[in-house]
PDB file of N, CA and C in Angstrom:
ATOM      1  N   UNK A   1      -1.141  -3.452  20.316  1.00  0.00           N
ATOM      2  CA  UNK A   1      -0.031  -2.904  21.070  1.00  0.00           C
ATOM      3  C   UNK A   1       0.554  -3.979  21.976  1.00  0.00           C
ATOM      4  N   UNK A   2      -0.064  -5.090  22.047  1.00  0.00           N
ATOM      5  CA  UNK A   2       0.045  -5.984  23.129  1.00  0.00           C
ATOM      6  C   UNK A   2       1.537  -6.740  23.118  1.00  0.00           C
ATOM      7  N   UNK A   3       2.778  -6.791  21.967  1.00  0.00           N
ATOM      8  CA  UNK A   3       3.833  -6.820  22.255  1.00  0.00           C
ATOM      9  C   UNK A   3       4.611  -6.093  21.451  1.00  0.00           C
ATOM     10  N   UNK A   4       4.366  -4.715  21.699  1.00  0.00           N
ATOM     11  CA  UNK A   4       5.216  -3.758  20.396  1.00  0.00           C
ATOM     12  C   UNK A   4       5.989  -3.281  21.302  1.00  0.00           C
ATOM     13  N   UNK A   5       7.299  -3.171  20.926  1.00  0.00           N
ATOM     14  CA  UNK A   5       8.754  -2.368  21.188  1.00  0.00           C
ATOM     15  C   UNK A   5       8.348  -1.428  21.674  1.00  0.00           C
ATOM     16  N   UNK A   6       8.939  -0.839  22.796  1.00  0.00           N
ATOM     17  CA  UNK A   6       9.056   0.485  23.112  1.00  0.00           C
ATOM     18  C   UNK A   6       9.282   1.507  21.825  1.00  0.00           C
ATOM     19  N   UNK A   7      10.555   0.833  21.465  1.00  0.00           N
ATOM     20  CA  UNK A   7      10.711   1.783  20.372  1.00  0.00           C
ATOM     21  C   UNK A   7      10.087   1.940  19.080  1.00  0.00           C
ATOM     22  N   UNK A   8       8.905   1.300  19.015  1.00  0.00           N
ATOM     23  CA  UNK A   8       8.106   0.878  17.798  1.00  0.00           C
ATOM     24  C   UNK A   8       7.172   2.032  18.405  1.00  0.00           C
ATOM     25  N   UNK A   9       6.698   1.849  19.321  1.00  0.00           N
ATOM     26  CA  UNK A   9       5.731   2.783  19.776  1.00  0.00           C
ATOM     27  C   UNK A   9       5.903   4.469  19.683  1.00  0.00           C
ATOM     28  N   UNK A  10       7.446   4.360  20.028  1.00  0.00           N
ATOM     29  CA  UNK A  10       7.701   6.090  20.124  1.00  0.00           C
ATOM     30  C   UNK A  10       7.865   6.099  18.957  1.00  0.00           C
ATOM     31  N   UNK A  11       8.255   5.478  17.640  1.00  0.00           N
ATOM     32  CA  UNK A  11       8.860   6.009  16.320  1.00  0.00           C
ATOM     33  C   UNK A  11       6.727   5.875  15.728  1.00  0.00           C
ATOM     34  N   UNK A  12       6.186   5.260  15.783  1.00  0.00           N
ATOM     35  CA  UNK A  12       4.891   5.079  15.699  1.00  0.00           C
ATOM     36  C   UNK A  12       4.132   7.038  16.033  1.00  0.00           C
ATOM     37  N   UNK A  13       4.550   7.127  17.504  1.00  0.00           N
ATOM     38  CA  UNK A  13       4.049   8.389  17.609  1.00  0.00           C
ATOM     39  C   UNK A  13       4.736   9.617  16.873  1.00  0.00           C
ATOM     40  N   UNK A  14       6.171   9.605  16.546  1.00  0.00           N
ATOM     41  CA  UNK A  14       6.536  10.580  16.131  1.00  0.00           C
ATOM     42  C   UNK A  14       5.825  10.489  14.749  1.00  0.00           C
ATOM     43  N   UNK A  15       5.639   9.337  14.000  1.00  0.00           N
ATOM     44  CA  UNK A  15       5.484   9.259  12.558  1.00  0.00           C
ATOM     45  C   UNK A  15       4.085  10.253  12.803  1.00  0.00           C
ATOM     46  N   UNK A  16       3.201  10.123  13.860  1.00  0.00           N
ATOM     47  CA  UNK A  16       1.330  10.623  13.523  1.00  0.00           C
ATOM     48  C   UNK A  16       1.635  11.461  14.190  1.00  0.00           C
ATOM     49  N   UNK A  17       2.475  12.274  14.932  1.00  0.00           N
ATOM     50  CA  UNK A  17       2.552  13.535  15.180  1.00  0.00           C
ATOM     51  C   UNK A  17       2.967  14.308  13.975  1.00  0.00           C
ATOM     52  N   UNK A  18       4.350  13.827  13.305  1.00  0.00           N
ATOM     53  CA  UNK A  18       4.455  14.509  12.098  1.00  0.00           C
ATOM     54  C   UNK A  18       3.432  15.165  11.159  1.00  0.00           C
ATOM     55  N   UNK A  19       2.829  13.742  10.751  1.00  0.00           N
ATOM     56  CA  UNK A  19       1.857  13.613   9.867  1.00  0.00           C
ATOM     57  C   UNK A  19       0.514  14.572  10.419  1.00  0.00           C
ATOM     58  N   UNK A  20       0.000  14.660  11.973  1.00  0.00           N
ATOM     59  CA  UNK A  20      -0.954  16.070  12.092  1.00  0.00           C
ATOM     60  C   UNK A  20      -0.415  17.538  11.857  1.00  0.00           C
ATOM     61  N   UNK A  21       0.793  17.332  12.321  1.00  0.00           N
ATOM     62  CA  UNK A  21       1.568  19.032  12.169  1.00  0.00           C
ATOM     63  C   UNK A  21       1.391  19.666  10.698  1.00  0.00           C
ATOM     64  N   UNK A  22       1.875  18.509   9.953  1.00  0.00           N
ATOM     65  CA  UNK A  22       1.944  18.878   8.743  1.00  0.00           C
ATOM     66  C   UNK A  22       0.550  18.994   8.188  1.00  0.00           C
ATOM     67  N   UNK A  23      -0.234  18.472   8.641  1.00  0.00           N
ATOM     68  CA  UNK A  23      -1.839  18.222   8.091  1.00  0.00           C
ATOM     69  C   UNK A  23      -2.304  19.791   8.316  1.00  0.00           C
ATOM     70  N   UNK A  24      -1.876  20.298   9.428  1.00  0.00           N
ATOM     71  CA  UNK A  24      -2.627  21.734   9.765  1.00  0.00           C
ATOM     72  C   UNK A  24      -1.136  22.640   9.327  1.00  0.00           C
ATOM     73  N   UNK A  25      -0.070  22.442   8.670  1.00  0.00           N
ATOM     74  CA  UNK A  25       1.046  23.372   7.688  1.00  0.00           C
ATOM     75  C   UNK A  25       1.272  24.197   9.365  1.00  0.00           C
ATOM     76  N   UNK A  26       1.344  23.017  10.583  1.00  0.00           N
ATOM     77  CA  UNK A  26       1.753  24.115  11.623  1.00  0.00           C
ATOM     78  C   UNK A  26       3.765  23.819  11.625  1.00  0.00           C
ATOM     79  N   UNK A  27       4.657  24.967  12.154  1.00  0.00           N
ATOM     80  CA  UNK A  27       6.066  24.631  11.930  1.00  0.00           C
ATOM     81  C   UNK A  27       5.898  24.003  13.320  1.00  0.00           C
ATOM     82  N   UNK A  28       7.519  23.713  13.869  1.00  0.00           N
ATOM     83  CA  UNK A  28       8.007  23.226  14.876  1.00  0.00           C
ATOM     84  C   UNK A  28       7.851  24.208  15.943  1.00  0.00           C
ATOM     85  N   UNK A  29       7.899  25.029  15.550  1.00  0.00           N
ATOM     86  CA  UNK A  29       7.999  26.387  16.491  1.00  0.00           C
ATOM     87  C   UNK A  29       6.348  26.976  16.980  1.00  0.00           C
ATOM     88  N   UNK A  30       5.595  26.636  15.724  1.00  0.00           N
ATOM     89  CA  UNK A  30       4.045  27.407  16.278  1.00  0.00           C
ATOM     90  C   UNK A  30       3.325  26.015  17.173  1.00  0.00           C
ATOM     91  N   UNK A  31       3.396  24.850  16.993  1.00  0.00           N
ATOM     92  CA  UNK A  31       3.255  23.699  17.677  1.00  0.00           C
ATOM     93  C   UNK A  31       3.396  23.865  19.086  1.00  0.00           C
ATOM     94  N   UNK A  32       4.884  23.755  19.311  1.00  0.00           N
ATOM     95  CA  UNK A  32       5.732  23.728  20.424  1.00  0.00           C
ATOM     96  C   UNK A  32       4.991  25.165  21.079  1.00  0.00           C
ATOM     97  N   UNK A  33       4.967  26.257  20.261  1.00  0.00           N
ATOM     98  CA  UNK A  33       4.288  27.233  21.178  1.00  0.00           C
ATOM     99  C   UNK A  33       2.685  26.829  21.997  1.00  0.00           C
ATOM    100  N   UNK A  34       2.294  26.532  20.940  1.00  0.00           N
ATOM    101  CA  UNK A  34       0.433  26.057  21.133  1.00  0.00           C
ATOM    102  C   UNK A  34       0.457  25.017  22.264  1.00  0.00           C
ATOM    103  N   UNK A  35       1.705  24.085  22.241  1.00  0.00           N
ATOM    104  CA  UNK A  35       1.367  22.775  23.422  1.00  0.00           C
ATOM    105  C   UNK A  35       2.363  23.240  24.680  1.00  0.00           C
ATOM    106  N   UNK A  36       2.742  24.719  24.964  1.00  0.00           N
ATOM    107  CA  UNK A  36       3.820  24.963  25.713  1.00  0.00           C
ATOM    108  C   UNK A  36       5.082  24.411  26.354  1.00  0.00           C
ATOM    109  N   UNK A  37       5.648  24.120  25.210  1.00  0.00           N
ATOM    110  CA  UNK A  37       7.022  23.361  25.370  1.00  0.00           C
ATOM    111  C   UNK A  37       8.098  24.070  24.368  1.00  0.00           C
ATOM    112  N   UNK A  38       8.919  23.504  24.363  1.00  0.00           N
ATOM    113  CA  UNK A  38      10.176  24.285  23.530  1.00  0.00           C
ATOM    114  C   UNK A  38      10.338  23.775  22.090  1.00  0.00           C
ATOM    115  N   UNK A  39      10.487  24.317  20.839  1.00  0.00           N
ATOM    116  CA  UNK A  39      10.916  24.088  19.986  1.00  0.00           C
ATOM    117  C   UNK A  39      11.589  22.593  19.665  1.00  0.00           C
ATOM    118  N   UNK A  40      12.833  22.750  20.379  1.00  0.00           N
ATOM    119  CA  UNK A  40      14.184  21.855  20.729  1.00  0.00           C
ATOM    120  C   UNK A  40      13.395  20.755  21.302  1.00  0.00           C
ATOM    121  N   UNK A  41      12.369  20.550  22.374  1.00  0.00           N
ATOM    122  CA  UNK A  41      11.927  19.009  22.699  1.00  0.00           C
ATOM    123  C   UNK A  41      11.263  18.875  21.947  1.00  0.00           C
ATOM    124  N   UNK A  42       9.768  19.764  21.127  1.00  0.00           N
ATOM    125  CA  UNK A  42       9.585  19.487  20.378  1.00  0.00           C
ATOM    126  C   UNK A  42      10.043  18.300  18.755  1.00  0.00           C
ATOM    127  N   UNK A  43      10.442  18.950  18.741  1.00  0.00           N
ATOM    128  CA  UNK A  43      12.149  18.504  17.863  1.00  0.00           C
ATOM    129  C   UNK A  43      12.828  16.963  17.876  1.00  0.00           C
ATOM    130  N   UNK A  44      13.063  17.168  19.386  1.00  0.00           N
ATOM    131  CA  UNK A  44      13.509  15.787  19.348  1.00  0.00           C
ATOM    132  C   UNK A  44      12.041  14.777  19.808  1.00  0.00           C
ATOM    133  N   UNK A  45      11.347  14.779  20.035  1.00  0.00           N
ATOM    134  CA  UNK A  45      10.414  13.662  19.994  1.00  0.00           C
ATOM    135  C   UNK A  45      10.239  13.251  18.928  1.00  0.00           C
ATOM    136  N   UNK A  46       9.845  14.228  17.534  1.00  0.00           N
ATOM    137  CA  UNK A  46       9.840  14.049  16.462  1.00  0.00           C
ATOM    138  C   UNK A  46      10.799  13.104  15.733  1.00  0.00           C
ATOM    139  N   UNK A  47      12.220  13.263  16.055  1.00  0.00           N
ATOM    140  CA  UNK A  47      13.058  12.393  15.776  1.00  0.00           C
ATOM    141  C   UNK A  47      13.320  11.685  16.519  1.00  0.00           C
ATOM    142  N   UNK A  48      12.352  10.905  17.434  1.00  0.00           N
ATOM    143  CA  UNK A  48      12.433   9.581  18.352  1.00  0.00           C
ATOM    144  C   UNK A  48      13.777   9.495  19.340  1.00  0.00           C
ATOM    145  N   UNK A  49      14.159  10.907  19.582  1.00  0.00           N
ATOM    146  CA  UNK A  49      15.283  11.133  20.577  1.00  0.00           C
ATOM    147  C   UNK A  49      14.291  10.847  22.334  1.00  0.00           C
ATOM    148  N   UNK A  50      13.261  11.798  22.163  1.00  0.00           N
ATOM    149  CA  UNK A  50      12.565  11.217  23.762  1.00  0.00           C
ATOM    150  C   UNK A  50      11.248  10.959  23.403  1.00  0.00           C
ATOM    151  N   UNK A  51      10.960  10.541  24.644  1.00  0.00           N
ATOM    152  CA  UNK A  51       9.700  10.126  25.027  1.00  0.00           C
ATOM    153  C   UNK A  51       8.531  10.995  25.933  1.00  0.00           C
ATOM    154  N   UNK A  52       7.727  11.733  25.058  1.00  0.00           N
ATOM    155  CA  UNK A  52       6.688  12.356  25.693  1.00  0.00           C
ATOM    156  C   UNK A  52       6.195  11.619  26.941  1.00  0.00           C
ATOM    157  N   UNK A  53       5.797  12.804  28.244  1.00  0.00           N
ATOM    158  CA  UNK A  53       5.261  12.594  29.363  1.00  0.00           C
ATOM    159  C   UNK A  53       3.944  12.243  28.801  1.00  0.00           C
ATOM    160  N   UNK A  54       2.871  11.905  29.870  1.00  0.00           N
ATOM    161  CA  UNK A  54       1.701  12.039  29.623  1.00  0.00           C
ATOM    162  C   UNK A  54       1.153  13.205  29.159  1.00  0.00           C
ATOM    163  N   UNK A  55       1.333  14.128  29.989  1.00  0.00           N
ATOM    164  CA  UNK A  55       0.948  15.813  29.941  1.00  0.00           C
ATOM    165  C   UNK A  55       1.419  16.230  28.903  1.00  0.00           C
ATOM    166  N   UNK A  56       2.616  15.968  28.458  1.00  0.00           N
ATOM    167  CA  UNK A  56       3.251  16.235  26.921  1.00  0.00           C
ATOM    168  C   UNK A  56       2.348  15.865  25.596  1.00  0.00           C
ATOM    169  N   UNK A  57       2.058  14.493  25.563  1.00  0.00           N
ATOM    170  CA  UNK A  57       1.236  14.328  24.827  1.00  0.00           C
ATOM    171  C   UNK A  57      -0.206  14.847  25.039  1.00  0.00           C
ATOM    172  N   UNK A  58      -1.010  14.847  25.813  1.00  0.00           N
ATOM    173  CA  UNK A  58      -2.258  15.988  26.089  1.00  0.00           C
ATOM    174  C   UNK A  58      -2.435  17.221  25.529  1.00  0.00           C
ATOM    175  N   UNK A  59      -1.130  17.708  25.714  1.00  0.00           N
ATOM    176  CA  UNK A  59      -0.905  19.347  25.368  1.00  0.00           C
ATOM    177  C   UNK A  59      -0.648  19.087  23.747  1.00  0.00           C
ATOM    178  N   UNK A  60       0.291  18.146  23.612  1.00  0.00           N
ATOM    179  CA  UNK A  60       0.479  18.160  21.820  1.00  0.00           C
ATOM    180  C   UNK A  60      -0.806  17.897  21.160  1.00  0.00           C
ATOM    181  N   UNK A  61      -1.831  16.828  22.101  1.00  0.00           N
ATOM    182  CA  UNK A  61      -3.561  16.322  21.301  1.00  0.00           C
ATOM    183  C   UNK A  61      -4.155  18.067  21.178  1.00  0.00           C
ATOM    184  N   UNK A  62      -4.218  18.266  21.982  1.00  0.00           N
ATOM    185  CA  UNK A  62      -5.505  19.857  22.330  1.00  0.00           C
ATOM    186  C   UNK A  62      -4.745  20.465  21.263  1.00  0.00           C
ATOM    187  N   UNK A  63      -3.018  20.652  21.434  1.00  0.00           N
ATOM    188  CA  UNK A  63      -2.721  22.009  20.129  1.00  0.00           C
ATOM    189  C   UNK A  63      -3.474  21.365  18.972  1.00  0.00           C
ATOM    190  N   UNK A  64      -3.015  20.651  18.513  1.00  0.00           N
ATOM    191  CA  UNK A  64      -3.564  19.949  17.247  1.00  0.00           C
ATOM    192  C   UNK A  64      -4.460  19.838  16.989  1.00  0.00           C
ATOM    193  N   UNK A  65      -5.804  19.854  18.398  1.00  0.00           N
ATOM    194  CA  UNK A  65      -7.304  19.771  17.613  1.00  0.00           C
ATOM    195  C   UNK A  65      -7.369  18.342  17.391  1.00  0.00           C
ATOM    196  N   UNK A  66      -7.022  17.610  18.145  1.00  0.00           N
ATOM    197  CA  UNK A  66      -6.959  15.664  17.421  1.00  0.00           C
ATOM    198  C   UNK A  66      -7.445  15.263  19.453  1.00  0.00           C
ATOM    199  N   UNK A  67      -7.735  13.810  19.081  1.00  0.00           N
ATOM    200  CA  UNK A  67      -7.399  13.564  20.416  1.00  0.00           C
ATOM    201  C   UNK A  67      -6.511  12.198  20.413  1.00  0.00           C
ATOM    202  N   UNK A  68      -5.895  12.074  21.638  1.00  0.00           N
ATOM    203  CA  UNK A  68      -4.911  11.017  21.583  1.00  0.00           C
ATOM    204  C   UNK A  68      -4.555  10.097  20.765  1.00  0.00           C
ATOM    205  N   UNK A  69      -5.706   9.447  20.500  1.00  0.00           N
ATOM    206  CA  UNK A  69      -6.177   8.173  20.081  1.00  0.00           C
ATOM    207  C   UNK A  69      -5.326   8.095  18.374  1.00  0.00           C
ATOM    208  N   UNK A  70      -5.036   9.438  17.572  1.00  0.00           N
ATOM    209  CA  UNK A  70      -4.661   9.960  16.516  1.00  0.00           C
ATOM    210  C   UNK A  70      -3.486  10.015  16.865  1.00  0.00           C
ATOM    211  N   UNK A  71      -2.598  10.003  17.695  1.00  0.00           N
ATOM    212  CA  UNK A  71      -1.477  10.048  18.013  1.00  0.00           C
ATOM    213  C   UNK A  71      -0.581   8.841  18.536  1.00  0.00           C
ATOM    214  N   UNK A  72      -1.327   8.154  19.213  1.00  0.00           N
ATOM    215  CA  UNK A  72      -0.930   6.774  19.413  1.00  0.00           C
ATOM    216  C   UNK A  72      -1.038   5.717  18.703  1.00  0.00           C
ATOM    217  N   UNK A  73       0.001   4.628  18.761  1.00  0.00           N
ATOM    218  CA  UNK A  73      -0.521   3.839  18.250  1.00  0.00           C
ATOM    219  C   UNK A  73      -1.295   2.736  18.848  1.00  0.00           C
ATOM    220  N   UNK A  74      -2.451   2.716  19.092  1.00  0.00           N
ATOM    221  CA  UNK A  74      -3.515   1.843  19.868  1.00  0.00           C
ATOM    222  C   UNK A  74      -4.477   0.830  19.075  1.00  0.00           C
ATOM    223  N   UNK A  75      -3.968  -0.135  18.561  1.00  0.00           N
ATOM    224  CA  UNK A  75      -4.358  -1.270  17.770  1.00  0.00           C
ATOM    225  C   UNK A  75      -4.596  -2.712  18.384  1.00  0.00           C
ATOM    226  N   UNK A  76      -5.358  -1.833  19.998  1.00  0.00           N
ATOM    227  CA  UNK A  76      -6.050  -2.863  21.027  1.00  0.00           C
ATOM    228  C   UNK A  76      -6.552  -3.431  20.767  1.00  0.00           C
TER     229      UNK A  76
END
């Protein structure tokens, strides 16, 4: 991670968020419910529109049953 793009990083997380959602056949909508956030931000993180808080990502690890580490890209 030691000189990756901001934006390498967020398109990095949306790609392994995708890729768990779909792993457990959860939609945008039962996700977003499980990590208590909205559909619509949901949504756009996915398409590298924003950038998850900390707490955002926490709540997206626990819905999912993963922990961070599966979500980031951390190639320390």
């Amino acid at each position: 991670m030691k000189n990756m793009k901001r934006e390498d990083i967020i398109r990095i997380f949306a790609e392994n968020l995708r890729a768990e959602r779909a792993r457990r056949q959860f939609s945008q909508e039962v996700l977003a419910e499980k990590a208590d956030i909205t559909p619509e931000y949901l949504a756009r993180i996915e398409h590298e529109k924003y950038s998850p808080s900390l707490v955002v990502i926490v709540r997206l690890a626990k819905a999912l049953g993963v922990t961070i580490d599966k979500l980031m890209p951390l190639d320390v």
